[in-house]
Protein backbone atom coordinates (compact mmCIF):
# COMPACT_ATOMS: atom_id res chain seq x y z
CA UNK A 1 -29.96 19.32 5.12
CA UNK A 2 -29.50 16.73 8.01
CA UNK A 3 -26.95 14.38 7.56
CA UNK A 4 -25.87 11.48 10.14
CA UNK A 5 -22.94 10.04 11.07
CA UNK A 6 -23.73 6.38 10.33
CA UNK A 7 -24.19 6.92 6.02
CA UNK A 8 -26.38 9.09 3.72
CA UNK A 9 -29.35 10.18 4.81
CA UNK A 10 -32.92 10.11 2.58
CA UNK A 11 -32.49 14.04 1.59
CA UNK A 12 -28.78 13.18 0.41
CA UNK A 13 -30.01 9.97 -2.05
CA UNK A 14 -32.47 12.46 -3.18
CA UNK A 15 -30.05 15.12 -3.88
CA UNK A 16 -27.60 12.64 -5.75
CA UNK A 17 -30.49 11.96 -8.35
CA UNK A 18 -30.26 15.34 -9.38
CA UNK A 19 -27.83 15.88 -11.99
CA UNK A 20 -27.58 19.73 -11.26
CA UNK A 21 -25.67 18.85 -8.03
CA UNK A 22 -22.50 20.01 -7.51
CA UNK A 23 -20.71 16.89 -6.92
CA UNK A 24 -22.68 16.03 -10.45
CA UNK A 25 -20.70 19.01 -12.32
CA UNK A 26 -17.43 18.01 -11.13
CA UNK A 27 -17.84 14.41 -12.13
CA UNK A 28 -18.40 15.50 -15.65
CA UNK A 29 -15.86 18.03 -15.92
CA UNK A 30 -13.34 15.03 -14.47
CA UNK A 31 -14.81 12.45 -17.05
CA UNK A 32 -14.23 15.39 -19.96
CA UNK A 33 -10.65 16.89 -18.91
CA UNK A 34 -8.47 13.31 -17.49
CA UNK A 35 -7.10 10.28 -18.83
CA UNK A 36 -9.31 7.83 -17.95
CA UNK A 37 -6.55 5.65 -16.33
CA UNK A 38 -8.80 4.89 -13.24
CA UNK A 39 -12.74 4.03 -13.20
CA UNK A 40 -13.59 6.01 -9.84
CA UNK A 41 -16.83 5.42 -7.51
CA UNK A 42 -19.46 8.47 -7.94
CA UNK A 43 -18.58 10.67 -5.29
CA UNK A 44 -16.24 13.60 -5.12
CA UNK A 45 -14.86 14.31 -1.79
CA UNK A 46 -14.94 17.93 -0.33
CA UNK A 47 -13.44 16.87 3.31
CA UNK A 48 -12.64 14.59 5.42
CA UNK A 49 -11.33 13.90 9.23
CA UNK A 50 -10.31 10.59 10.99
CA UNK A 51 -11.86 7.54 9.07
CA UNK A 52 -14.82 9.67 7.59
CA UNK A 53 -14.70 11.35 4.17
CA UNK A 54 -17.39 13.99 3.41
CA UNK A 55 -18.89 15.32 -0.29
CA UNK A 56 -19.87 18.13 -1.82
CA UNK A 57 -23.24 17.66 -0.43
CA UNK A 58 -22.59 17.30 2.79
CA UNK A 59 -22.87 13.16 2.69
CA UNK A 60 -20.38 11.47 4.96
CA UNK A 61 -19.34 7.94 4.04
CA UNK A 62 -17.02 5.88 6.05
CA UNK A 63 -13.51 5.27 4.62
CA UNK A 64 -12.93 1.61 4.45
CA UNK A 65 -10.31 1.84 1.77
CA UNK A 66 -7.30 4.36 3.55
CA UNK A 67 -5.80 5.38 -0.01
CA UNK A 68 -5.00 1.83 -0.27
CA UNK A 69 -3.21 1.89 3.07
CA UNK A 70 -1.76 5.10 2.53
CA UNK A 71 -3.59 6.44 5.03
CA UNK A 72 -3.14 4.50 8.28
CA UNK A 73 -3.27 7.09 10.71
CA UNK A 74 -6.89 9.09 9.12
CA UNK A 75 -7.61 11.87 7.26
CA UNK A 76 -5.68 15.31 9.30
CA UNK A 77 -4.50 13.67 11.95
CA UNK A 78 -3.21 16.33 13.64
CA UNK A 79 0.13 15.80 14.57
CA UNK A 80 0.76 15.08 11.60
CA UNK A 81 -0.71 18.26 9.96
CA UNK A 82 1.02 20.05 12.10
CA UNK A 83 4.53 18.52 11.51
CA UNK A 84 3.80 19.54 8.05
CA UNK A 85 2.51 22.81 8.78
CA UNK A 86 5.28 23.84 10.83
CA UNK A 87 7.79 22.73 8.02
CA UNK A 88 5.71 24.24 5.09
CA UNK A 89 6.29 27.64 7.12
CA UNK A 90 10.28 26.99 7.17
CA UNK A 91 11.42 25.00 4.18
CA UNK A 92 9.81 22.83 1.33
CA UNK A 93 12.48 21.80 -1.12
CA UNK A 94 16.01 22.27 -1.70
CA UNK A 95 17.01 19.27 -3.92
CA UNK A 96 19.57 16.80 -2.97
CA UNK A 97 21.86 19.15 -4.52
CA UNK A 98 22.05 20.72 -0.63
CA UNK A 99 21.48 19.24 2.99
CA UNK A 100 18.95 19.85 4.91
CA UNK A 101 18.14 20.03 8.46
CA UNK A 102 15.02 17.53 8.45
CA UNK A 103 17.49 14.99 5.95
CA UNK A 104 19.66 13.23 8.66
CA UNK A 105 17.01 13.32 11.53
CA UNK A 106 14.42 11.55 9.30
CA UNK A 107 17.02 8.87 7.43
CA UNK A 108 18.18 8.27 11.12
CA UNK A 109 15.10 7.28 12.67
CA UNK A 110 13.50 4.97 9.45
CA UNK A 111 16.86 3.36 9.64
CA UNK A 112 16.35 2.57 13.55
CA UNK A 113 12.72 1.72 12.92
CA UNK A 114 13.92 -1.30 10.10
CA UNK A 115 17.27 -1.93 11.96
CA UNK A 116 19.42 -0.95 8.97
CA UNK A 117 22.24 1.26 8.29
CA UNK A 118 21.43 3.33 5.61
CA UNK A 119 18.06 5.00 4.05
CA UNK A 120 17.53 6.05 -0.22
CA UNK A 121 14.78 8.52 0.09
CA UNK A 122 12.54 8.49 -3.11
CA UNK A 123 8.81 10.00 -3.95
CA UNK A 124 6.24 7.03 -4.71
CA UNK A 125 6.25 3.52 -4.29
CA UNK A 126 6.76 2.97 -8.10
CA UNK A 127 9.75 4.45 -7.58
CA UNK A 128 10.76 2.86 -4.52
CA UNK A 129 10.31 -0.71 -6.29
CA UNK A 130 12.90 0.80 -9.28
CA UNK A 131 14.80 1.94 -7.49
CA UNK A 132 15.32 -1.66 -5.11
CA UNK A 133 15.43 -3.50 -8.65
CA UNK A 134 18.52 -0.71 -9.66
CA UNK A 135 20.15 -1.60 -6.43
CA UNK A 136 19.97 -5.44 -6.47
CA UNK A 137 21.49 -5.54 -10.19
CA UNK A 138 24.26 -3.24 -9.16
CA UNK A 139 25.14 -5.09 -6.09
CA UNK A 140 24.70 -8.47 -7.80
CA UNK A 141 27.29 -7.22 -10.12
CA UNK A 142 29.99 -5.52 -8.02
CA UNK A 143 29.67 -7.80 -5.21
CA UNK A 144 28.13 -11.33 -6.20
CA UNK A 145 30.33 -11.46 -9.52
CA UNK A 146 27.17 -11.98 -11.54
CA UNK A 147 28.25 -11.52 -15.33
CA UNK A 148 27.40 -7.73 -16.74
CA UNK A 149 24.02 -7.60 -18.10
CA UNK A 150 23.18 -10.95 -17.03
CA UNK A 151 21.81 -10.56 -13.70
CA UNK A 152 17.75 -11.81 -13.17
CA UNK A 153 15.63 -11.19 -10.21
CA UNK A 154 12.77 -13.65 -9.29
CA UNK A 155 8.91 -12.03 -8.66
CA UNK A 156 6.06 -13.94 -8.18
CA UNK A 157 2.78 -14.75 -10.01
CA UNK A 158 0.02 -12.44 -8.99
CA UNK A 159 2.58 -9.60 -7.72
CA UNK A 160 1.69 -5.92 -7.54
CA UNK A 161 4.98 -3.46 -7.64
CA UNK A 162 3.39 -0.39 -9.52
CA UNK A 163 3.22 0.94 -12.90
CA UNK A 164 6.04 1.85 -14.62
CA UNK A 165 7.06 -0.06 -18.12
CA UNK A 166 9.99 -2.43 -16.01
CA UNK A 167 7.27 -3.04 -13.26
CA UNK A 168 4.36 -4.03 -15.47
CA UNK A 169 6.86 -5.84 -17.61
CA UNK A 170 6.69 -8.66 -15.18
CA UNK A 171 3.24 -8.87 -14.15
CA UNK A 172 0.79 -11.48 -14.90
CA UNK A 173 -2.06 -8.91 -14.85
CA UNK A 174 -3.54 -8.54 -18.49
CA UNK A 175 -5.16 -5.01 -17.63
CA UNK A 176 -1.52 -3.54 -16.28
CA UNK A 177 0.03 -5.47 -18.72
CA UNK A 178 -1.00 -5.39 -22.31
CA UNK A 179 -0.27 -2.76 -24.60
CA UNK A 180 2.55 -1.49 -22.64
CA UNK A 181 5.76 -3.70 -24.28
CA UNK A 182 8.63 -4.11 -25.51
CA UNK A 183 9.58 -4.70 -21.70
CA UNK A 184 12.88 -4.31 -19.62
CA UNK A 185 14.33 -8.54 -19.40
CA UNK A 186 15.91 -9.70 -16.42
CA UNK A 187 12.92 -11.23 -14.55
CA UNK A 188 11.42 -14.50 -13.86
CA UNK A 189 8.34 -15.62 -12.16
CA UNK A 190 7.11 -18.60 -9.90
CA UNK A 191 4.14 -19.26 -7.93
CA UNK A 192 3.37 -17.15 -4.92
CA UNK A 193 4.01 -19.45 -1.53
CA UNK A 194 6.08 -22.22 -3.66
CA UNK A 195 9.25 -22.89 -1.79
CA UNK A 196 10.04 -25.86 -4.29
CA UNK A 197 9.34 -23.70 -7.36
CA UNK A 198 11.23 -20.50 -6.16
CA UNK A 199 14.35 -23.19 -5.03
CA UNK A 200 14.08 -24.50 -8.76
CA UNK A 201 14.12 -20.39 -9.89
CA UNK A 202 17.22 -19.84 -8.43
CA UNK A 203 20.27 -19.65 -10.43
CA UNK A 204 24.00 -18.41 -10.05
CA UNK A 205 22.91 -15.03 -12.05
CA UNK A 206 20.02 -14.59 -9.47
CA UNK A 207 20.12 -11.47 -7.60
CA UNK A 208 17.17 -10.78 -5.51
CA UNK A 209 13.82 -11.96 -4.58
CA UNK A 210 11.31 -9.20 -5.12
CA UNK A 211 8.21 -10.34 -3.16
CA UNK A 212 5.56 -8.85 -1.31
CA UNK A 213 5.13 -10.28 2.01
CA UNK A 214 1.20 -10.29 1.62
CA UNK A 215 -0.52 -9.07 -1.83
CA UNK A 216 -2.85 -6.03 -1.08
CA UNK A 217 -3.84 -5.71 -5.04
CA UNK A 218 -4.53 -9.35 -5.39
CA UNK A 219 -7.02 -9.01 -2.86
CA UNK A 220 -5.01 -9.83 0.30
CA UNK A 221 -3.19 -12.85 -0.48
CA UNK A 222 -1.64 -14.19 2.52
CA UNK A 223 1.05 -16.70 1.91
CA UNK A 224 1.02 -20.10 3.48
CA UNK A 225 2.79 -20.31 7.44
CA UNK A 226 6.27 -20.55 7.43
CA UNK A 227 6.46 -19.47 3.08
CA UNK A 228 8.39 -16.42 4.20
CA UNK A 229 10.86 -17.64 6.26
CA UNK A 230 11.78 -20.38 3.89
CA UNK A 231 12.54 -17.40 1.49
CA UNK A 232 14.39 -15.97 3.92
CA UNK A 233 16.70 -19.04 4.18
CA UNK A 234 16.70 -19.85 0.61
CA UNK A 235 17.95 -15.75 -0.55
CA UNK A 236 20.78 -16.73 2.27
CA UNK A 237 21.48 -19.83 1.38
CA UNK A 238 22.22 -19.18 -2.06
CA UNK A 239 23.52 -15.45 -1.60
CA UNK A 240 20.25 -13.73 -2.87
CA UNK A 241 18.90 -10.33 -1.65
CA UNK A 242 15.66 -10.78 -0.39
CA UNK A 243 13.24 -7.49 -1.35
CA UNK A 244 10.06 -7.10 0.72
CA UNK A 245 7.76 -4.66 -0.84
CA UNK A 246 5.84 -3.41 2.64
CA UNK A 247 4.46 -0.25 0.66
CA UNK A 248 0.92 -1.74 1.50
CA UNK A 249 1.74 -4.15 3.82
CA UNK A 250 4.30 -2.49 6.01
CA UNK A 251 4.19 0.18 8.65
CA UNK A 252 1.51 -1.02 11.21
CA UNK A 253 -1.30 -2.17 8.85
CA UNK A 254 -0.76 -5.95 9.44
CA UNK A 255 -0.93 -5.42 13.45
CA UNK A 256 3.15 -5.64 13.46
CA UNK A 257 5.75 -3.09 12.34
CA UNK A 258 6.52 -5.03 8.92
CA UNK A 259 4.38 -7.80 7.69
CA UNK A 260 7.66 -9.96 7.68
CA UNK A 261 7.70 -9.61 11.29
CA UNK A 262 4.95 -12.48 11.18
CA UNK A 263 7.39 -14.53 10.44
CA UNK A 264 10.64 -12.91 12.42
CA UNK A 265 11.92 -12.52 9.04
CA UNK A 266 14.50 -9.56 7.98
CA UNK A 267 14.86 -8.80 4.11
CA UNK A 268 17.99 -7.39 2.99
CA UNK A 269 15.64 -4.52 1.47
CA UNK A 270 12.71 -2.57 2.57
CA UNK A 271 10.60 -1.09 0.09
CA UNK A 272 8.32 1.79 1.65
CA UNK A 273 6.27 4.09 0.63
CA UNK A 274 1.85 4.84 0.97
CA UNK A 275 1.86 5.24 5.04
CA UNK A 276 5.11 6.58 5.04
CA UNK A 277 3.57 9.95 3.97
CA UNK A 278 1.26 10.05 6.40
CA UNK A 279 -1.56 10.30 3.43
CA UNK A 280 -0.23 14.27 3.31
CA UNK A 281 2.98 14.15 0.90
CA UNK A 282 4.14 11.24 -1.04
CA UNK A 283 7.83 9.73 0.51
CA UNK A 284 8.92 6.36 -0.29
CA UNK A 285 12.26 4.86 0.51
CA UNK A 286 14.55 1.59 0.18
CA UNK A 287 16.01 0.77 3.54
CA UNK A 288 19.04 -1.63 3.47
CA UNK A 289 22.60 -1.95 5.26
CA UNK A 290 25.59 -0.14 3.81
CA UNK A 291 27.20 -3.55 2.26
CA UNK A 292 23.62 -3.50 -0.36
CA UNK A 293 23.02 0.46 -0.44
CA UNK A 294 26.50 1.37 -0.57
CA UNK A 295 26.88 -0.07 -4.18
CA UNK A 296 25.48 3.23 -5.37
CA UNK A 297 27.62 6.38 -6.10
CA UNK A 298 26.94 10.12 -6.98
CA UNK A 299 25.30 10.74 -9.89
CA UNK A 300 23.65 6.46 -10.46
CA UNK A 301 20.38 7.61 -8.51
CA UNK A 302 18.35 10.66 -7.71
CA UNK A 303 15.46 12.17 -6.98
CA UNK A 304 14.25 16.44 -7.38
CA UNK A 305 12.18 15.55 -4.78
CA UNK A 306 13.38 12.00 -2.93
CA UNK A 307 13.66 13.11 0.91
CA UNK A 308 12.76 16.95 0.52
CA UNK A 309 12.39 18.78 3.89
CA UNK A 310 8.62 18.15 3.83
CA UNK A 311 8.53 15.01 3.06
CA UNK A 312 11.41 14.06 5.80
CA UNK A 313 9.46 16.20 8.50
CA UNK A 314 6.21 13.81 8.02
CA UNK A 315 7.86 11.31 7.26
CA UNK A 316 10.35 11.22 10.85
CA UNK A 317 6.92 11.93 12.65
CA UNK A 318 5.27 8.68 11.29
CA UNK A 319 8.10 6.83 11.73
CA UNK A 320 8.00 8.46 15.40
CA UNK A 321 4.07 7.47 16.09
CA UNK A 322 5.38 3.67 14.72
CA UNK A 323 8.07 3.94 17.33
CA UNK A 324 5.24 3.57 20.43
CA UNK A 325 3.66 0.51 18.67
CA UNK A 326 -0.14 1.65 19.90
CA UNK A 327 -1.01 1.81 16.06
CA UNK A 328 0.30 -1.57 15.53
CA UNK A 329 -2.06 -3.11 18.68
CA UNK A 330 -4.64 -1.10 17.33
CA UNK A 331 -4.69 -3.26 14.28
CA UNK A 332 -4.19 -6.13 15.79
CA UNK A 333 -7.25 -5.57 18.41
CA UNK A 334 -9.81 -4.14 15.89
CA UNK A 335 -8.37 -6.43 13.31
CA UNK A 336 -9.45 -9.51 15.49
CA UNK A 337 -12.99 -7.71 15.15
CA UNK A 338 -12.85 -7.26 11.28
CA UNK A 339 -12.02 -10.67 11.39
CA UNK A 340 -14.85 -11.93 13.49
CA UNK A 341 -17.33 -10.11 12.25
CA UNK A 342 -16.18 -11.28 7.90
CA UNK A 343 -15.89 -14.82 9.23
CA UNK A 344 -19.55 -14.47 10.32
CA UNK A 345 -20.63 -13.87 6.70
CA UNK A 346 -18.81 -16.69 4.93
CA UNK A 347 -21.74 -19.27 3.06
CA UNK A 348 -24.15 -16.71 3.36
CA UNK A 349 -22.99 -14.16 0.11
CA UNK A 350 -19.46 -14.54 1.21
CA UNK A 351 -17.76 -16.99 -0.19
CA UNK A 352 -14.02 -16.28 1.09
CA UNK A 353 -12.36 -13.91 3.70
CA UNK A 354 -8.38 -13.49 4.24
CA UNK A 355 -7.90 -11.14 6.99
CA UNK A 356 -4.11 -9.67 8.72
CA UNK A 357 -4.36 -7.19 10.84
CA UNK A 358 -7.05 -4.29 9.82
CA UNK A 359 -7.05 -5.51 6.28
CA UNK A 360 -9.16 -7.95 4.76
CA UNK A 361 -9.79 -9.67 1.13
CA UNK A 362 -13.64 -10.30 0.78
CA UNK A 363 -14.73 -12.85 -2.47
CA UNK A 364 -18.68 -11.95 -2.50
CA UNK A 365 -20.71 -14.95 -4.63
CA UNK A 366 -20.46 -13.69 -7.28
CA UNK A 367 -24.48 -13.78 -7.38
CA UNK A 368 -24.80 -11.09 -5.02
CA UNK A 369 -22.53 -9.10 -7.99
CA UNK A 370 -19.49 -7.97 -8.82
CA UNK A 371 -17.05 -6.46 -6.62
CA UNK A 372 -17.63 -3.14 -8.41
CA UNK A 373 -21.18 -3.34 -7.98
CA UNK A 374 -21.00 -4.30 -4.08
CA UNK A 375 -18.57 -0.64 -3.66
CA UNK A 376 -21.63 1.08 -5.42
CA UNK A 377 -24.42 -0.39 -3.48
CA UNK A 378 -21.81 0.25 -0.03
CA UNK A 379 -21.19 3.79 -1.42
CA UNK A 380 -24.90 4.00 -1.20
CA UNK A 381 -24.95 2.79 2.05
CA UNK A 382 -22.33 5.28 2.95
CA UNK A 383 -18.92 2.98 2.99
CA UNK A 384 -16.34 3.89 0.62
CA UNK A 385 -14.18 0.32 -0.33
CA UNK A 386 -12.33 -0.90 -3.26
CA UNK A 387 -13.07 -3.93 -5.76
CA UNK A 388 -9.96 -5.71 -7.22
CA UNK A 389 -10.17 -8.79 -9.74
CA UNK A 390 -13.62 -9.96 -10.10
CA UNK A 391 -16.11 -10.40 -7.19
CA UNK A 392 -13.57 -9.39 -4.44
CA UNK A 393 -13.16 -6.49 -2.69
CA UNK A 394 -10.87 -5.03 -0.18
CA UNK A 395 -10.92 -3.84 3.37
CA UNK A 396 -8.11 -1.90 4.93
CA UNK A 397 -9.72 0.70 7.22
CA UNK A 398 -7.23 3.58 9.16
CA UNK A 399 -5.94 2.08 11.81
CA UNK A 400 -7.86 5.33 13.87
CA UNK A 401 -10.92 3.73 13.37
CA UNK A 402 -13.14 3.90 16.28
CA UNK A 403 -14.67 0.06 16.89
CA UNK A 404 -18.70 1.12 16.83
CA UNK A 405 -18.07 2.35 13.03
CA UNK A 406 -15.81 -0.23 11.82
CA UNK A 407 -18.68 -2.67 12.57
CA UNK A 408 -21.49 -0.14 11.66
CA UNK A 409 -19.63 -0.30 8.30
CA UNK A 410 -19.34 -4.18 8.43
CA UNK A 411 -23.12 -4.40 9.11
CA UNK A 412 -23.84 -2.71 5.96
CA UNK A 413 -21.68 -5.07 4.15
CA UNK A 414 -23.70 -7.95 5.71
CA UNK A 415 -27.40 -6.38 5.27
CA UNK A 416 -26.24 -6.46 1.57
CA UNK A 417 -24.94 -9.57 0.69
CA UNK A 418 -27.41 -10.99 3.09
CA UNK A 419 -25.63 -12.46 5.73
């Protein structure tokens, strides 16, 4: 079969019509044998290298979506793979009932990276938001005075933290949302890029902000100039922790470090997690200084898993390639291209574009179709990409992408919705 490097070839459509295919098979088996807890495109991935995913059938397709930023630096990069293959050779796990020798070396250098004293090493970003909301109540309580049980964090309309019952408890997403209570109290919400309504929020049993910087599940909201540094001097004006949850946002995506540093703004928490794996393991972490993280004691956290030798061995070498800051001007560079070339298509089928860095919200009229059936008619095409709420899709290529194929999959975007 010949195959191309630009998409799916004739033979491949061909091949996809028949039901006998292999990639066929293994859709049915997943659709018989898992919770259907996700609605995935039609293709079943066999390999994959740089920005370029390959199926069963030998189709290539260009990855537009980076396991929702989870995989900044490509599929097998290989220093990565082989930080992880040297340490899968020496030592995988030992719990955090021992040290390790990858532990201090990796919680060292994330610490240097956010310019904070200490790191809390956990597994997803779920966790990573839990384990930020744990903190914040327990310092609001031993060192803010707030009365016990009392203490409320502020989050914002439209927010994505995860999945877990507290986290969904305070979204305003129906689909994450309903079905799910009784949920954890303790929260309140106010419009996304309000100063005046988060100001009104605030109260002397508020303990944190929870915020993320710009929201990737919302389809890219960027909030207006200047929204994040009046957080910033509101949380310190009123003796509030200020969260940033950066899981999508942070580590290079954005064309900067953090996607605070737009602003020159420094929360009192870091959330991380996706990139921080280096899309091989998953490693998340809250990054803080020792006067927030050092409210916790043995035994009031933990993790089996939170900063096992793997993990810390990718996770140190990300934080090493983030240390040179060519990933970050790579995003910045091609994302001035992504944001050329989206700009371009607005009033002819695109009807809005948000772009920061190498990620980009894209509202198609909804004429042209629903962002679900745009990712099937790309996927088609030979560009893997994500919908999210209605006709809007998202963009947030690795930041390896060479520039010839992050346009060649832009073009195919355009020939589509006819621009």
């Amino acid at each position: 079969m010949t195959t191309v490097t630009t998409g799916i070839t004739t033979t491949d459509q061909a091949r996809r019509a028949d039901l006998e295919t292999p990639s066929s098979r293994q859709l049915a088996r997943a659709d018989a044998r898992t919770a259907h807890n996700y609605h995935p495109l039609p293709v079943v991935v066999e390999h994959a290298e740089g920005a370029w995913m390959t199926d069963l059938e030998g189709a290539r397709y260009l990855d537009l979506l980076a396991g929702y930023s989870a995989l900044n630096f490509g599929h097998g990069h290989p220093t990565l793979l082989r930080a992880a293959h040297e340490q899968l050779d020496r030592l995988t796990l030992t719990s955090r009932a021992f040290v390790h020798d990858q532990f201090a070396d990796f919680c060292g250098a994330l610490g240097d990276l956010c310019g904070k004293d200490l790191v809390l090493p956990m597994n997803t970003g779920a966790e990573a938001v839990e384990t930020a909301i744990k903190v914040a109540r327990k310092w609001g309580y031993e060192v803010k005075g707030v009365a016990p049980d009392a203490a409320e964090i502020i989050v914002m309309s439209g927010n994505f933290h995860g999945r877990t019952t507290t986290i969904v408890g305070f979204s305003d997403d129906p689909e994450a949302r309903d079905g799910f209570g009784p949920f954890t109290p303790g929260f309140r919400t106010v419009t996304y890029g309000d100063l005046a309504a988060l100001q009104a929020a605030i109260t002397p049993a508020t303990v944190a902000v929870l915020l993320e910087p710009i929201q990737g599940e919302s389809g890219v909201v960027i909030p207006p100039l200047g929204y994040l540094s009046g957080v910033r001097e509101l949380c310190t004006r009123h003796g509030v922790l200020l969260a940033a949850d950066e899981i999508q946002a942070g580590l290079g995506r954005t064309g900067r470090t953090f996607a605070c540093d737009h602003e020159g703004v420094v929360p009192d928490l870091y959330v991380l997690g996706k990139a921080l794996g280096g899309g091989i393991v998953p490693v998340s972490a809250v990054v803080a200084d020792r006067d927030v993280l050092g409210v916790l004691r043995p035994g009031q956290h933990g993790s089996t898993f939170g900063g096992n030798p793997l993990a810390c061995a990718v996770g140190r070498t990300v934080v090493e390639m983030l240390s040179t800051g060519e990933h970050q001007a790579r995003a910045r560079d091609l994302g001035e291209v992504l944001r050329e070339r989206l700009d371009a298509m607005l009033g002819r089928g695109v009807v809005g574009v948000r772009t920061r860095g190498l990620w980009a919200g894209v509202d198609v009229d909804p004429r042209v179709g629903t962002g679900r059936e745009v990712c099937e008619r790309l996927m088609e095409r030979g560009v893997l990409a994500k919908d999210t709420h209605g006709s809007t899709i998202r963009l947030a290529p690795p930041l390896v992408i060479a520039e010839d194929d992050l346009l060649w999959g832009l073009d195919q975007l355009a020939d589509l919705v006819g621009a």
